[in-house]
PDB file of N, CA and C in Angstrom:
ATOM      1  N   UNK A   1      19.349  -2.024   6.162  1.00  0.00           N
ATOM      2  CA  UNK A   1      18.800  -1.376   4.965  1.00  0.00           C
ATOM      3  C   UNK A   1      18.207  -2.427   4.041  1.00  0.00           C
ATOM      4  N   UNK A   2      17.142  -2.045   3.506  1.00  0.00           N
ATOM      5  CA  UNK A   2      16.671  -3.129   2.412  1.00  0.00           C
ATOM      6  C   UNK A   2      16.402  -2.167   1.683  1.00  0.00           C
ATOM      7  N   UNK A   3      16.432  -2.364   0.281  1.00  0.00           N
ATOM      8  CA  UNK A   3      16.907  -1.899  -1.535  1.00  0.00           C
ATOM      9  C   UNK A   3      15.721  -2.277  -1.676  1.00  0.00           C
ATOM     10  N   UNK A   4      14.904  -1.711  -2.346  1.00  0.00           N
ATOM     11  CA  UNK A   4      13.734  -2.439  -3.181  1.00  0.00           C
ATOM     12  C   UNK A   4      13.752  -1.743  -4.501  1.00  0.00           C
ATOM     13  N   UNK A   5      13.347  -3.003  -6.041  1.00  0.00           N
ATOM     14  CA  UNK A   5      13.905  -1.927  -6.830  1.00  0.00           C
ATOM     15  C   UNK A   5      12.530  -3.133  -7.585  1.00  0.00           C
ATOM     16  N   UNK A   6      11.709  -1.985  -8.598  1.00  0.00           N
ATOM     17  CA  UNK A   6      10.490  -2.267  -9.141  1.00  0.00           C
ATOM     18  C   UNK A   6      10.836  -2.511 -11.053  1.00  0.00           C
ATOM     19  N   UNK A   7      10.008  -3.402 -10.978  1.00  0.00           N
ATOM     20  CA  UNK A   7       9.313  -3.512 -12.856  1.00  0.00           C
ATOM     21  C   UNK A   7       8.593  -3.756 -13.335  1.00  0.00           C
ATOM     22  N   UNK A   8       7.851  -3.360 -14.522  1.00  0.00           N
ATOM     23  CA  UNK A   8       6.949  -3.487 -15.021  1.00  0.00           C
ATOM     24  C   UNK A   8       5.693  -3.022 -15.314  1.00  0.00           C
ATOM     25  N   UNK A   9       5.692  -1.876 -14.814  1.00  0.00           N
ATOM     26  CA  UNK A   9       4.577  -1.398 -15.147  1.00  0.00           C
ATOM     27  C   UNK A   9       4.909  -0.493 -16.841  1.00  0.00           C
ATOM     28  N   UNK A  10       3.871   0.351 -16.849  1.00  0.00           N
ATOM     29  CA  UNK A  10       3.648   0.682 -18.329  1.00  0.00           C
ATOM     30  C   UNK A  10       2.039   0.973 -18.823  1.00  0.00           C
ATOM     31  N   UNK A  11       2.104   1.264 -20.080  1.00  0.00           N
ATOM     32  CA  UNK A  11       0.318   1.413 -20.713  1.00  0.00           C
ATOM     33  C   UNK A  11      -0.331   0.237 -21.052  1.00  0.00           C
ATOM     34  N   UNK A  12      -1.282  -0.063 -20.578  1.00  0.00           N
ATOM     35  CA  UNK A  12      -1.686  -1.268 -21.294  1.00  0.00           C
ATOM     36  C   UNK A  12      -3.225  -0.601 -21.194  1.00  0.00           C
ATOM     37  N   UNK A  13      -3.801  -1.412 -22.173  1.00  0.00           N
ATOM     38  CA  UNK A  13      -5.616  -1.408 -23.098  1.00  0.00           C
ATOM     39  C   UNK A  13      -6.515  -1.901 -21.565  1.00  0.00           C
ATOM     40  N   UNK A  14      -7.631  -1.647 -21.314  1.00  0.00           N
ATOM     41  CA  UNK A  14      -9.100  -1.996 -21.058  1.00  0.00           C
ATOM     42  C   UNK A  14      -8.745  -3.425 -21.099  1.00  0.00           C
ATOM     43  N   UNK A  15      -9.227  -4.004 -19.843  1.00  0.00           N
ATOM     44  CA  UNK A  15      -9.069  -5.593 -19.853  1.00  0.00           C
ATOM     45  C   UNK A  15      -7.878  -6.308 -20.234  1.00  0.00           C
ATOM     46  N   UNK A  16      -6.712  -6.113 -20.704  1.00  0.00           N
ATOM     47  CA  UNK A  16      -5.558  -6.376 -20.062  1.00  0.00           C
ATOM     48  C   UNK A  16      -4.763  -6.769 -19.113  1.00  0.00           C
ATOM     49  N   UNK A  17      -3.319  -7.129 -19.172  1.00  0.00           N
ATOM     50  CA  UNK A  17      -2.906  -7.877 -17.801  1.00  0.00           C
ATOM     51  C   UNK A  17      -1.379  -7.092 -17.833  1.00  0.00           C
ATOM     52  N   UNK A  18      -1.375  -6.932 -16.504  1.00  0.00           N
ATOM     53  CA  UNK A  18       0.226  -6.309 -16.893  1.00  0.00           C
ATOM     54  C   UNK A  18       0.980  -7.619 -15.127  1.00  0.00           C
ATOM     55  N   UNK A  19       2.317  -7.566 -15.234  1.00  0.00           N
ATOM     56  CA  UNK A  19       3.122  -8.221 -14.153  1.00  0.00           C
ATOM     57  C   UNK A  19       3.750  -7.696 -13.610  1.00  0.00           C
ATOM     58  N   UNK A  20       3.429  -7.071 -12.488  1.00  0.00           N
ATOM     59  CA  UNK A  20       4.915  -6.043 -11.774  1.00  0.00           C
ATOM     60  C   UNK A  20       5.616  -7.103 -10.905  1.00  0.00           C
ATOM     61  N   UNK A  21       7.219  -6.968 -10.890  1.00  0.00           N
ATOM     62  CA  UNK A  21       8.195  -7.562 -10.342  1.00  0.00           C
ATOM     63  C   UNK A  21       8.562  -6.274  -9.102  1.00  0.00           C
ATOM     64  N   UNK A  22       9.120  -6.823  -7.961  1.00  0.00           N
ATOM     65  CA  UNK A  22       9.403  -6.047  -7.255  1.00  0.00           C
ATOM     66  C   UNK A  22      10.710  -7.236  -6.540  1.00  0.00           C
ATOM     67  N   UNK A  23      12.277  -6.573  -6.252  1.00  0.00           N
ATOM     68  CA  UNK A  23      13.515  -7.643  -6.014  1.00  0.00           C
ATOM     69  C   UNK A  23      14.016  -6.807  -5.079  1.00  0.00           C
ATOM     70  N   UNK A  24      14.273  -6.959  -4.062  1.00  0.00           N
ATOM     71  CA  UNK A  24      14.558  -7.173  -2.804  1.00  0.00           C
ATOM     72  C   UNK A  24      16.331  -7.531  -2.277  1.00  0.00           C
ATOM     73  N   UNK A  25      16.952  -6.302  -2.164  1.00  0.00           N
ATOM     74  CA  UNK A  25      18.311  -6.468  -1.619  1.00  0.00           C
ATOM     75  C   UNK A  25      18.855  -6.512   0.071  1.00  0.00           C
ATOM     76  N   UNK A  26      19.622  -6.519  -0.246  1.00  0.00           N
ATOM     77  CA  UNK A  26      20.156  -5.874   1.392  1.00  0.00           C
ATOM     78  C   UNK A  26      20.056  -6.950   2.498  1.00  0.00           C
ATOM     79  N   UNK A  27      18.886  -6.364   3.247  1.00  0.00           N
ATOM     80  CA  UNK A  27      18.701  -6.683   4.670  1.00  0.00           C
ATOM     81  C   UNK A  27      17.702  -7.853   4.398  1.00  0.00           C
ATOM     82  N   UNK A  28      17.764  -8.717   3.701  1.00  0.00           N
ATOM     83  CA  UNK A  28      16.725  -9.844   3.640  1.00  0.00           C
ATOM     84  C   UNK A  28      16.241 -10.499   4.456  1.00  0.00           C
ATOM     85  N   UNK A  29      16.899 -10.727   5.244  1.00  0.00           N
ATOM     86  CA  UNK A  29      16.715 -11.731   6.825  1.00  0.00           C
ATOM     87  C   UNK A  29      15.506 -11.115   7.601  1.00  0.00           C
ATOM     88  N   UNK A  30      15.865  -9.241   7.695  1.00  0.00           N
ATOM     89  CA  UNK A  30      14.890  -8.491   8.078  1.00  0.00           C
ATOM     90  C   UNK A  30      13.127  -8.581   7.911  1.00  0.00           C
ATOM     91  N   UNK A  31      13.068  -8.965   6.719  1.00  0.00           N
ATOM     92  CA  UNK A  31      12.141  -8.973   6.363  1.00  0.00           C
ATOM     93  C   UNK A  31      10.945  -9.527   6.826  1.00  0.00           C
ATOM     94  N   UNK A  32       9.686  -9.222   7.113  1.00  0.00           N
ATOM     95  CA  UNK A  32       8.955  -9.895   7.600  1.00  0.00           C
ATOM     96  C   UNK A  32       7.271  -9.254   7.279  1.00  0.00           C
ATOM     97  N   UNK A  33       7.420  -8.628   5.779  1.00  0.00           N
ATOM     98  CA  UNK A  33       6.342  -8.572   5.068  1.00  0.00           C
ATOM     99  C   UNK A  33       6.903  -7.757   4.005  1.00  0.00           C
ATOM    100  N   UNK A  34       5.838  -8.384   2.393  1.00  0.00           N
ATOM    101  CA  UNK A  34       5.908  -7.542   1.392  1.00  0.00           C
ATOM    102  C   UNK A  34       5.139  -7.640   0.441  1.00  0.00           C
ATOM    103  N   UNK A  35       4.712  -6.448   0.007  1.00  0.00           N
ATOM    104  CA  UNK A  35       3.420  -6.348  -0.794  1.00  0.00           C
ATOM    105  C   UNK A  35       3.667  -5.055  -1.649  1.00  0.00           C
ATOM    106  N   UNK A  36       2.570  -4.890  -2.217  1.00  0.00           N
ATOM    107  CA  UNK A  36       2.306  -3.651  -3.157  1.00  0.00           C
ATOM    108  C   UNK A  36       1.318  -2.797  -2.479  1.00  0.00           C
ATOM    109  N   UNK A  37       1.491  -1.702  -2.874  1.00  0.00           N
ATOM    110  CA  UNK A  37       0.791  -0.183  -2.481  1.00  0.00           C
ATOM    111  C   UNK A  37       0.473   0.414  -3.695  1.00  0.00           C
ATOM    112  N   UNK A  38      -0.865   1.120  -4.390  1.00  0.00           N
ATOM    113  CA  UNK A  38      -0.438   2.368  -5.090  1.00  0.00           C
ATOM    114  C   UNK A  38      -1.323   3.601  -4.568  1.00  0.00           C
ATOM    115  N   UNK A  39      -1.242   4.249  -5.789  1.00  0.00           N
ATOM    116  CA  UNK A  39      -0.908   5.716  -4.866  1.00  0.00           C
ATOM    117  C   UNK A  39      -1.750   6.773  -6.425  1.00  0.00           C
ATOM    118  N   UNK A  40      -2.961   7.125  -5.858  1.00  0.00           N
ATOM    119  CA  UNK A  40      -3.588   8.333  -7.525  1.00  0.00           C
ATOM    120  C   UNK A  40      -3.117   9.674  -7.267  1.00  0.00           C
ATOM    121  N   UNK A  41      -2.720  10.773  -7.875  1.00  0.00           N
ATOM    122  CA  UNK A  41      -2.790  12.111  -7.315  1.00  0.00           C
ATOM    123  C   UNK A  41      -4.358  12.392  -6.800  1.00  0.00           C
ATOM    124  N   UNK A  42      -3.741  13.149  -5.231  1.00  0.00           N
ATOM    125  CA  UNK A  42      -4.451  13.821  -4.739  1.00  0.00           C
ATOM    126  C   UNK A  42      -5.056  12.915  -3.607  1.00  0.00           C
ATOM    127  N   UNK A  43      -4.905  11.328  -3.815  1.00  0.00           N
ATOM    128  CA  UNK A  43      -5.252  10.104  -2.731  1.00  0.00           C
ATOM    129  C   UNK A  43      -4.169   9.583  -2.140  1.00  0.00           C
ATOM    130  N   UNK A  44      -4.592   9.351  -0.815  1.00  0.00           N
ATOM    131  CA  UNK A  44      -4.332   8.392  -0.077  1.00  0.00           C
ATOM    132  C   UNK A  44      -3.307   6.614  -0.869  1.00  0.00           C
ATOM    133  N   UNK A  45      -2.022   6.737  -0.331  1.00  0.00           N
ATOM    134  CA  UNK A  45      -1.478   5.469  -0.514  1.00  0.00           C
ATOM    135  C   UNK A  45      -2.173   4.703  -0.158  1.00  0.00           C
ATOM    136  N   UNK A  46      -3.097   3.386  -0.786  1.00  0.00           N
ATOM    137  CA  UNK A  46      -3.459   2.181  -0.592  1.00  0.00           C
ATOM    138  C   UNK A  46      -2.977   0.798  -0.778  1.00  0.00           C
ATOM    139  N   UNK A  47      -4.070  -0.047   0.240  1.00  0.00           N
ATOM    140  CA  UNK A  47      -3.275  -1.223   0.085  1.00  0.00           C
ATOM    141  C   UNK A  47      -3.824  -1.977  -1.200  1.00  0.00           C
ATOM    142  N   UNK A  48      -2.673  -2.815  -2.067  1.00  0.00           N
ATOM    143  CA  UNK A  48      -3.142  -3.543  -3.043  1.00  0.00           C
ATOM    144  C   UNK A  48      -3.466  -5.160  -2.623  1.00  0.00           C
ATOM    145  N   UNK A  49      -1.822  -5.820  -2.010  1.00  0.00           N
ATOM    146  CA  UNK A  49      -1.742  -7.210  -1.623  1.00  0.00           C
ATOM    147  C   UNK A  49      -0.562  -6.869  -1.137  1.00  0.00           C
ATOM    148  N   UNK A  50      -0.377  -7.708   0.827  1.00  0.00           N
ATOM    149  CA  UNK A  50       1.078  -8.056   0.665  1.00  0.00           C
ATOM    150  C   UNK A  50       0.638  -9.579   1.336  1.00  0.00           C
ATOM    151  N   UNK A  51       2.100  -9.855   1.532  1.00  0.00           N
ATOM    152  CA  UNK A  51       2.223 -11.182   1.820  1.00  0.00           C
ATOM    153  C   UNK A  51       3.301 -11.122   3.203  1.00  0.00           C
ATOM    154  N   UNK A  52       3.129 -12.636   4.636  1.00  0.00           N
ATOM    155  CA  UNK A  52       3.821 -12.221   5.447  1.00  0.00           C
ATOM    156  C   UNK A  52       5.069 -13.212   4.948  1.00  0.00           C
ATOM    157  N   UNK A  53       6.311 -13.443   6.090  1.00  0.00           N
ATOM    158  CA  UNK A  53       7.403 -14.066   5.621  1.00  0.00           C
ATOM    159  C   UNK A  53       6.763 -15.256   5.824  1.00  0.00           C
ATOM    160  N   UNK A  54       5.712 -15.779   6.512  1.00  0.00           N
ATOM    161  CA  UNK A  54       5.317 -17.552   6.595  1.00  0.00           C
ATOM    162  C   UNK A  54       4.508 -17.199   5.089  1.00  0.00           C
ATOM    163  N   UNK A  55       4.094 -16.630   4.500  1.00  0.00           N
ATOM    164  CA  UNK A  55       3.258 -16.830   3.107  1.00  0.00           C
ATOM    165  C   UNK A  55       1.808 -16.453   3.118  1.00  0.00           C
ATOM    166  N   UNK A  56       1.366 -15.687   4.355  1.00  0.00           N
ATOM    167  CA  UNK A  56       0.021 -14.916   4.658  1.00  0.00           C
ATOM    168  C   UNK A  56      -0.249 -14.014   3.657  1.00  0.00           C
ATOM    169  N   UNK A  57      -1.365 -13.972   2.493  1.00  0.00           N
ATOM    170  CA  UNK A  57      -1.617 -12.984   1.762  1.00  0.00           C
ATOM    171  C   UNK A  57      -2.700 -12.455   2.189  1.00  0.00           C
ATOM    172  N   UNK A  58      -2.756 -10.837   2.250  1.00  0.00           N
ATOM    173  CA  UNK A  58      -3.916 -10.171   2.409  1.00  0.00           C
ATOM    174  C   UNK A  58      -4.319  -8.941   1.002  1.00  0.00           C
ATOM    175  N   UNK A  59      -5.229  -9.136   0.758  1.00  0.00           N
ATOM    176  CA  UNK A  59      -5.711  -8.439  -0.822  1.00  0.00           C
ATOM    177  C   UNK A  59      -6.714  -7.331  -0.316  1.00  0.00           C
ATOM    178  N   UNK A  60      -6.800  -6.324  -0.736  1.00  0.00           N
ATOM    179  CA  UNK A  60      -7.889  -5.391  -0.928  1.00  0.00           C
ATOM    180  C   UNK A  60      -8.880  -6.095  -1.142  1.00  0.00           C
ATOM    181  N   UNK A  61     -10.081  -5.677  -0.122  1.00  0.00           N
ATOM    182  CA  UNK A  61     -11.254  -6.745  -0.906  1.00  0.00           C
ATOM    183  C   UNK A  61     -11.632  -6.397  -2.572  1.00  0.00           C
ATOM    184  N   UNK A  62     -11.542  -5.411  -2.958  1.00  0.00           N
ATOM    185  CA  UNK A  62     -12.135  -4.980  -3.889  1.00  0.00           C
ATOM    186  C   UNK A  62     -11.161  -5.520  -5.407  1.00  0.00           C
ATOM    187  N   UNK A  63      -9.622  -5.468  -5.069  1.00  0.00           N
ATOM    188  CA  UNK A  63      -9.171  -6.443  -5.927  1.00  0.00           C
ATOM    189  C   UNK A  63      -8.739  -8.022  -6.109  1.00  0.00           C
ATOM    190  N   UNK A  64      -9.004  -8.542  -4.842  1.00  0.00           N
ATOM    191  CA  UNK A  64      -8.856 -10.033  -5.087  1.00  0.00           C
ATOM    192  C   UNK A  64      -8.923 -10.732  -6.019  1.00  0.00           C
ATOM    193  N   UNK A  65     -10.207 -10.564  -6.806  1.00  0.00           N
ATOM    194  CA  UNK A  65     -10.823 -11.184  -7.985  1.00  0.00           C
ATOM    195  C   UNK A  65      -9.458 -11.139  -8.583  1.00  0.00           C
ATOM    196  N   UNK A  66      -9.391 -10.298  -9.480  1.00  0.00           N
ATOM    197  CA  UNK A  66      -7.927  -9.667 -10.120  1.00  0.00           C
ATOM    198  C   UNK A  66      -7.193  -9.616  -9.934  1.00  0.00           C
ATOM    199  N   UNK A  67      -6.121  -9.490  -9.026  1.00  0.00           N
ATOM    200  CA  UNK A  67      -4.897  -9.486  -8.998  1.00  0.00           C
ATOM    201  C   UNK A  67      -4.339 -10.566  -8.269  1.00  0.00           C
ATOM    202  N   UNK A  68      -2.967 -11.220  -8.102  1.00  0.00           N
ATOM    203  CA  UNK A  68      -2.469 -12.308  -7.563  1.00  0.00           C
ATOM    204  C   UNK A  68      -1.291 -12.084  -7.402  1.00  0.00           C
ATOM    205  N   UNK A  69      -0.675 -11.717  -5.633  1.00  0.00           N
ATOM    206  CA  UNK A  69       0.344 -11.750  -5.050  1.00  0.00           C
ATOM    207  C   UNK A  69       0.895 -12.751  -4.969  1.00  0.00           C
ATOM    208  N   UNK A  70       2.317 -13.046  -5.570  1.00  0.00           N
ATOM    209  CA  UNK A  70       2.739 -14.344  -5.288  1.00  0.00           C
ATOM    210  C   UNK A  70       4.882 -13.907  -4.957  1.00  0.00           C
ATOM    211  N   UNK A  71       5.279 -15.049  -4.440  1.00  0.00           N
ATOM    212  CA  UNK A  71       6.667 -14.311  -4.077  1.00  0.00           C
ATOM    213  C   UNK A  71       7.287 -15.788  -4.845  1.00  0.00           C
ATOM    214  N   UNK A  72       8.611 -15.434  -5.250  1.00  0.00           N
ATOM    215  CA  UNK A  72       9.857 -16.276  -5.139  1.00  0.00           C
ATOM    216  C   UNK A  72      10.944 -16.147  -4.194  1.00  0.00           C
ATOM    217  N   UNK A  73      10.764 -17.009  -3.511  1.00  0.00           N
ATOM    218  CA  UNK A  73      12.218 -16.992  -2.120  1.00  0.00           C
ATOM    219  C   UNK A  73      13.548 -16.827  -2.643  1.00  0.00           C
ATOM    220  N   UNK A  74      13.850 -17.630  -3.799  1.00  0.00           N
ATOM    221  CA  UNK A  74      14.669 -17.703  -4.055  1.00  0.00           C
ATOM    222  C   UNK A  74      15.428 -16.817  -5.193  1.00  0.00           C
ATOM    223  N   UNK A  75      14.388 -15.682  -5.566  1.00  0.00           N
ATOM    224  CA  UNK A  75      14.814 -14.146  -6.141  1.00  0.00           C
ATOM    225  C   UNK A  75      14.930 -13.345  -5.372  1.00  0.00           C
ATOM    226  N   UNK A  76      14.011 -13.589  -3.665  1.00  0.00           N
ATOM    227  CA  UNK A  76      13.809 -12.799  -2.884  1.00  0.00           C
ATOM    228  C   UNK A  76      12.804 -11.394  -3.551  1.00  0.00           C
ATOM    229  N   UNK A  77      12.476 -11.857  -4.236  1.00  0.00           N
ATOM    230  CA  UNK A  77      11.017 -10.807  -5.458  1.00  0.00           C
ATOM    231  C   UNK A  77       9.256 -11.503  -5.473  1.00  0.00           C
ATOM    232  N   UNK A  78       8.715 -10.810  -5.330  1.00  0.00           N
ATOM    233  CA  UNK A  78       7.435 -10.524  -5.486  1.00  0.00           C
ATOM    234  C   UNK A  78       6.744 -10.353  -6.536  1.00  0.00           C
ATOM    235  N   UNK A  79       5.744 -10.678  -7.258  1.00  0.00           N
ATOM    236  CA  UNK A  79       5.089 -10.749  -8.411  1.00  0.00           C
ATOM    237  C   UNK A  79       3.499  -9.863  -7.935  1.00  0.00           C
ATOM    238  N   UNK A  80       3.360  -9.103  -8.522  1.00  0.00           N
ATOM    239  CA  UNK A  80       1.854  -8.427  -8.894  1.00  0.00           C
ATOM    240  C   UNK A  80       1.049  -8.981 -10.005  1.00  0.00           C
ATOM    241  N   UNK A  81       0.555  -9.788 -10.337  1.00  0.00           N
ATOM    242  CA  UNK A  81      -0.114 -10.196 -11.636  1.00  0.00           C
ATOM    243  C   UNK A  81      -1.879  -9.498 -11.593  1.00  0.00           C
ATOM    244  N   UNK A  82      -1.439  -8.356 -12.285  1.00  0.00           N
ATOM    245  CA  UNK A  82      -2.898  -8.085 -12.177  1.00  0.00           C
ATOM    246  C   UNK A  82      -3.926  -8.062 -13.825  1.00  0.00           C
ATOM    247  N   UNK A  83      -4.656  -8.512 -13.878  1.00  0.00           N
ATOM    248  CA  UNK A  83      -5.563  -9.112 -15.031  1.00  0.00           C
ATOM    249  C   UNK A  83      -6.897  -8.252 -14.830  1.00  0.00           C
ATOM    250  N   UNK A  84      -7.357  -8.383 -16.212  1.00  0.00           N
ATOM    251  CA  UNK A  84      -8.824  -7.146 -16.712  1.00  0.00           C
ATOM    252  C   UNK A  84      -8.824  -5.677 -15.658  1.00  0.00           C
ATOM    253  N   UNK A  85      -7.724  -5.185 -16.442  1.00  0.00           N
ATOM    254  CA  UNK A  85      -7.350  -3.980 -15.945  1.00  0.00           C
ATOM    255  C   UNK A  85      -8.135  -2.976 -16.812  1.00  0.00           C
ATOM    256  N   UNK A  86      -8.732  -2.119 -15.540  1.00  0.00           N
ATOM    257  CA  UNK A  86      -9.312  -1.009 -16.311  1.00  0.00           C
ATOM    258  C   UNK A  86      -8.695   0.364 -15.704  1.00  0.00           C
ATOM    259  N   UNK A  87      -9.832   1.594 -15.946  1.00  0.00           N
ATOM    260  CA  UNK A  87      -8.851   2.765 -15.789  1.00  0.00           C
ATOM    261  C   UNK A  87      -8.633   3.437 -14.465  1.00  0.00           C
ATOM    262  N   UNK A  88      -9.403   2.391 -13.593  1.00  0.00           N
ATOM    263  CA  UNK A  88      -9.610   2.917 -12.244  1.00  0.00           C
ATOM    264  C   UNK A  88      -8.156   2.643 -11.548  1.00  0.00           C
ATOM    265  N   UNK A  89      -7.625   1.575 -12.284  1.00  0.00           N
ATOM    266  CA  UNK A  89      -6.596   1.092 -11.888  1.00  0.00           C
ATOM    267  C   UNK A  89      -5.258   1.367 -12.302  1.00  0.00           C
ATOM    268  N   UNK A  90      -5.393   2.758 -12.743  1.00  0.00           N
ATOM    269  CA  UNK A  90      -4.601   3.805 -12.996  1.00  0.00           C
ATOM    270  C   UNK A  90      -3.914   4.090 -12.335  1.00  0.00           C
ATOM    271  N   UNK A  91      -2.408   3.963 -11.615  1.00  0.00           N
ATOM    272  CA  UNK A  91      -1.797   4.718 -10.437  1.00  0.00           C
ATOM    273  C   UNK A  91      -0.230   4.407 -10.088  1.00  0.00           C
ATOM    274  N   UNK A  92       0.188   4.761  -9.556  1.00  0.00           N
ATOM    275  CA  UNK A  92       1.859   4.777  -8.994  1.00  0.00           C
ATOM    276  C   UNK A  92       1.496   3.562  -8.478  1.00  0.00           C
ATOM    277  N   UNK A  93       2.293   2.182  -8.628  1.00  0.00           N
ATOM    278  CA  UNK A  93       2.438   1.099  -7.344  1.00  0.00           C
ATOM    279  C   UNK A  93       3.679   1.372  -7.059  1.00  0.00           C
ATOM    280  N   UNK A  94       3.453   0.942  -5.487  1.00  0.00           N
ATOM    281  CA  UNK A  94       4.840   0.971  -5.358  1.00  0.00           C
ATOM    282  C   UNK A  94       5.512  -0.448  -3.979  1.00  0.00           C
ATOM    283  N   UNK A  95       6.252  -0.692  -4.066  1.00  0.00           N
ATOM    284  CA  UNK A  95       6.616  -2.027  -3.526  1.00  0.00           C
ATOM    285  C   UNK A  95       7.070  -1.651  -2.424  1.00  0.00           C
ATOM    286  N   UNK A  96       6.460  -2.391  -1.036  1.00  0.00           N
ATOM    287  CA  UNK A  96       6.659  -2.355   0.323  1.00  0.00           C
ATOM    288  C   UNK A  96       7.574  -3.479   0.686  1.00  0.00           C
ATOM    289  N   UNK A  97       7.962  -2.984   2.210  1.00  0.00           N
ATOM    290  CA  UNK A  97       8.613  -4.469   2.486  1.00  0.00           C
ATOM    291  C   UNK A  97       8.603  -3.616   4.258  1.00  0.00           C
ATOM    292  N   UNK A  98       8.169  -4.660   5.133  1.00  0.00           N
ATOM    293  CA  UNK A  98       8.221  -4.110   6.770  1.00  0.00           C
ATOM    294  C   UNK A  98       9.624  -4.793   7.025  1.00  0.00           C
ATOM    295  N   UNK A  99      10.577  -4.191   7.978  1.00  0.00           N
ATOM    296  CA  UNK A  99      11.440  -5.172   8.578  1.00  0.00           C
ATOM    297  C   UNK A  99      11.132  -5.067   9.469  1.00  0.00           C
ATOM    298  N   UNK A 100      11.826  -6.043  10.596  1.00  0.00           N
ATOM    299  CA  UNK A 100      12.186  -6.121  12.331  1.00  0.00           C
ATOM    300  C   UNK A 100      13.526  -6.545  12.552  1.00  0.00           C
ATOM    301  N   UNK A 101      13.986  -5.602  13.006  1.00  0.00           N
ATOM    302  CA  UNK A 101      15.040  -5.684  13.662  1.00  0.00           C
ATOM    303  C   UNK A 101      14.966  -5.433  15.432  1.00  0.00           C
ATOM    304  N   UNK A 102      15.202  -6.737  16.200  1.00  0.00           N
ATOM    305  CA  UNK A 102      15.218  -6.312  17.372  1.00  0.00           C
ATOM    306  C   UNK A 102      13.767  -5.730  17.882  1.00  0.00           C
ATOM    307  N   UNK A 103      13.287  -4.717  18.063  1.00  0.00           N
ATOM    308  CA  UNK A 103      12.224  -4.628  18.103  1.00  0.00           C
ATOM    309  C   UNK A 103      11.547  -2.900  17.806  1.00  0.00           C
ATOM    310  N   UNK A 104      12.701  -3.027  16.330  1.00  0.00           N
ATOM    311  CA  UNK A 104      12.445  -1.905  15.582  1.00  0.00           C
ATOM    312  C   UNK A 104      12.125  -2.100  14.495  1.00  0.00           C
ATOM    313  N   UNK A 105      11.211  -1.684  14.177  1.00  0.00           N
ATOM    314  CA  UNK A 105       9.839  -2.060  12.896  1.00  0.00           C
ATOM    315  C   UNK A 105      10.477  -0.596  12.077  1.00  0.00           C
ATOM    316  N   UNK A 106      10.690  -1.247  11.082  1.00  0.00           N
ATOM    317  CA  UNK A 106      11.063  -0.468   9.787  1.00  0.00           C
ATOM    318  C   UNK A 106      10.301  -0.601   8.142  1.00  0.00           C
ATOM    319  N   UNK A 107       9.624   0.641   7.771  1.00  0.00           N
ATOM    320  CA  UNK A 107       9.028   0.469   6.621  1.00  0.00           C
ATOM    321  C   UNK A 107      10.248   0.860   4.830  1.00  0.00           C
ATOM    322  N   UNK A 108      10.248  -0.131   4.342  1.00  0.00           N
ATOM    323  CA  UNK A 108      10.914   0.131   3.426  1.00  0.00           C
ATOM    324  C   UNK A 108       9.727   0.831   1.628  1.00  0.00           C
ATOM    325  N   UNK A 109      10.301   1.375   0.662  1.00  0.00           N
ATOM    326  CA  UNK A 109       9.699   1.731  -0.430  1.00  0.00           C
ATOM    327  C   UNK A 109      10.696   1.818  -1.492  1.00  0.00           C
ATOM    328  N   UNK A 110       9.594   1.196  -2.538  1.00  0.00           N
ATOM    329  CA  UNK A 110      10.471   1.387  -3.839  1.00  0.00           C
ATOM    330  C   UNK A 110      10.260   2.740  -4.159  1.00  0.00           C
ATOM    331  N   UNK A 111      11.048   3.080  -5.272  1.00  0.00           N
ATOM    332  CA  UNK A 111      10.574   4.188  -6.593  1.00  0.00           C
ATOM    333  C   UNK A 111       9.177   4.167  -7.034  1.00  0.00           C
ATOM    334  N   UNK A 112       8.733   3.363  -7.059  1.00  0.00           N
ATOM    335  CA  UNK A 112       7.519   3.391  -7.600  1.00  0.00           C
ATOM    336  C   UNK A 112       7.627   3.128  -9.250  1.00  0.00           C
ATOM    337  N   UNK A 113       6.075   2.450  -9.830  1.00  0.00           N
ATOM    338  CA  UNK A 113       6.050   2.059 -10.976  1.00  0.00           C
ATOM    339  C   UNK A 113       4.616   2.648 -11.536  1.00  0.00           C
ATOM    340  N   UNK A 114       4.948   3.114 -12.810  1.00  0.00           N
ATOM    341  CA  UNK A 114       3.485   3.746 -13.336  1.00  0.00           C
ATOM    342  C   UNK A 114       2.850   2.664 -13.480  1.00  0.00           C
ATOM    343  N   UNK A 115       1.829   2.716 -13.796  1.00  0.00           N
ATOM    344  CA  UNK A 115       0.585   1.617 -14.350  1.00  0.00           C
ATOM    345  C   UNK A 115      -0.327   2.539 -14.875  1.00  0.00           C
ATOM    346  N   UNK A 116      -0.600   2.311 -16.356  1.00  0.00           N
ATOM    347  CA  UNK A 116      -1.440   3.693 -17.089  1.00  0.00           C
ATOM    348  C   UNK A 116      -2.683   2.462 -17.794  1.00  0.00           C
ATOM    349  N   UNK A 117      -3.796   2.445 -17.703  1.00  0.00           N
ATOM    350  CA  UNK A 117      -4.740   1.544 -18.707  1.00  0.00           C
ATOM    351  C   UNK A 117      -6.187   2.674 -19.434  1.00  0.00           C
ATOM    352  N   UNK A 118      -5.374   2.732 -20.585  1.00  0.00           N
ATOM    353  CA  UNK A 118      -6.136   3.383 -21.421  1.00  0.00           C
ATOM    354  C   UNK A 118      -5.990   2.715 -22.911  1.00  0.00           C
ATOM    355  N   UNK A 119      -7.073   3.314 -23.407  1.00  0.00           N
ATOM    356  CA  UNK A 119      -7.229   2.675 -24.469  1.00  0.00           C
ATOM    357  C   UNK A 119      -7.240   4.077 -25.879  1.00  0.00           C
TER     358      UNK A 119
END
């Protein structure tokens, strides 16, 4: 089992920066990717950024510019830093994590975190 438990999101203004934390229990060893997802009503869960356990980041092309996946090993947590936020970028994130066990591939999910940018 891996726990994933999210923070930080909230309202923030037009061009703004908000930091989502995402911390990581349990089955740590398992692990062998983690990133962010969000999610608009009525769409498709997308990818934002994850990262593999050697430190492989892959970004949405469309947010690279902006946002910056980065991890601490030693929180076993993940950082979202996303900057000049506008309203497109309105949506549920929510924090992934793949395990392997043996050669059973398991998808883990947080609760999810609002992210609202209005002004």
């Amino acid at each position: 089992q891996v726990h994933l438990v999210e923070s930080g999101g909230g309202l923030v203004q037009p061009g703004g920066s908000l930091r989502l934390s995402c911390a990581a229990s349990g089955s740590i060893h398992t692990i062998r990717v983690m990133g962010w997802y969000r999610q608009t009503p009525g769409k498709q869960r997308e990818l934002v950024a994850t990262i593999t356990e050697g430190g492989s980041i892959v970004y949405d092309d469309s947010l690279k510019d902006r946002f910056t996946l980065s991890r601490d090993d030693a929180k076993n947590t993940v950082y979202l830093e996303m900057n000049r936020l506008s309203p497109e970028d309105t949506a549920v994130y929510y924090c992934y994590a793949g395990s392997t066990v043996l050669d059973d591939e398991q998808d883990w999910w947080g609760q999810g975190t609002q992210v609202t940018v209005s002004s």
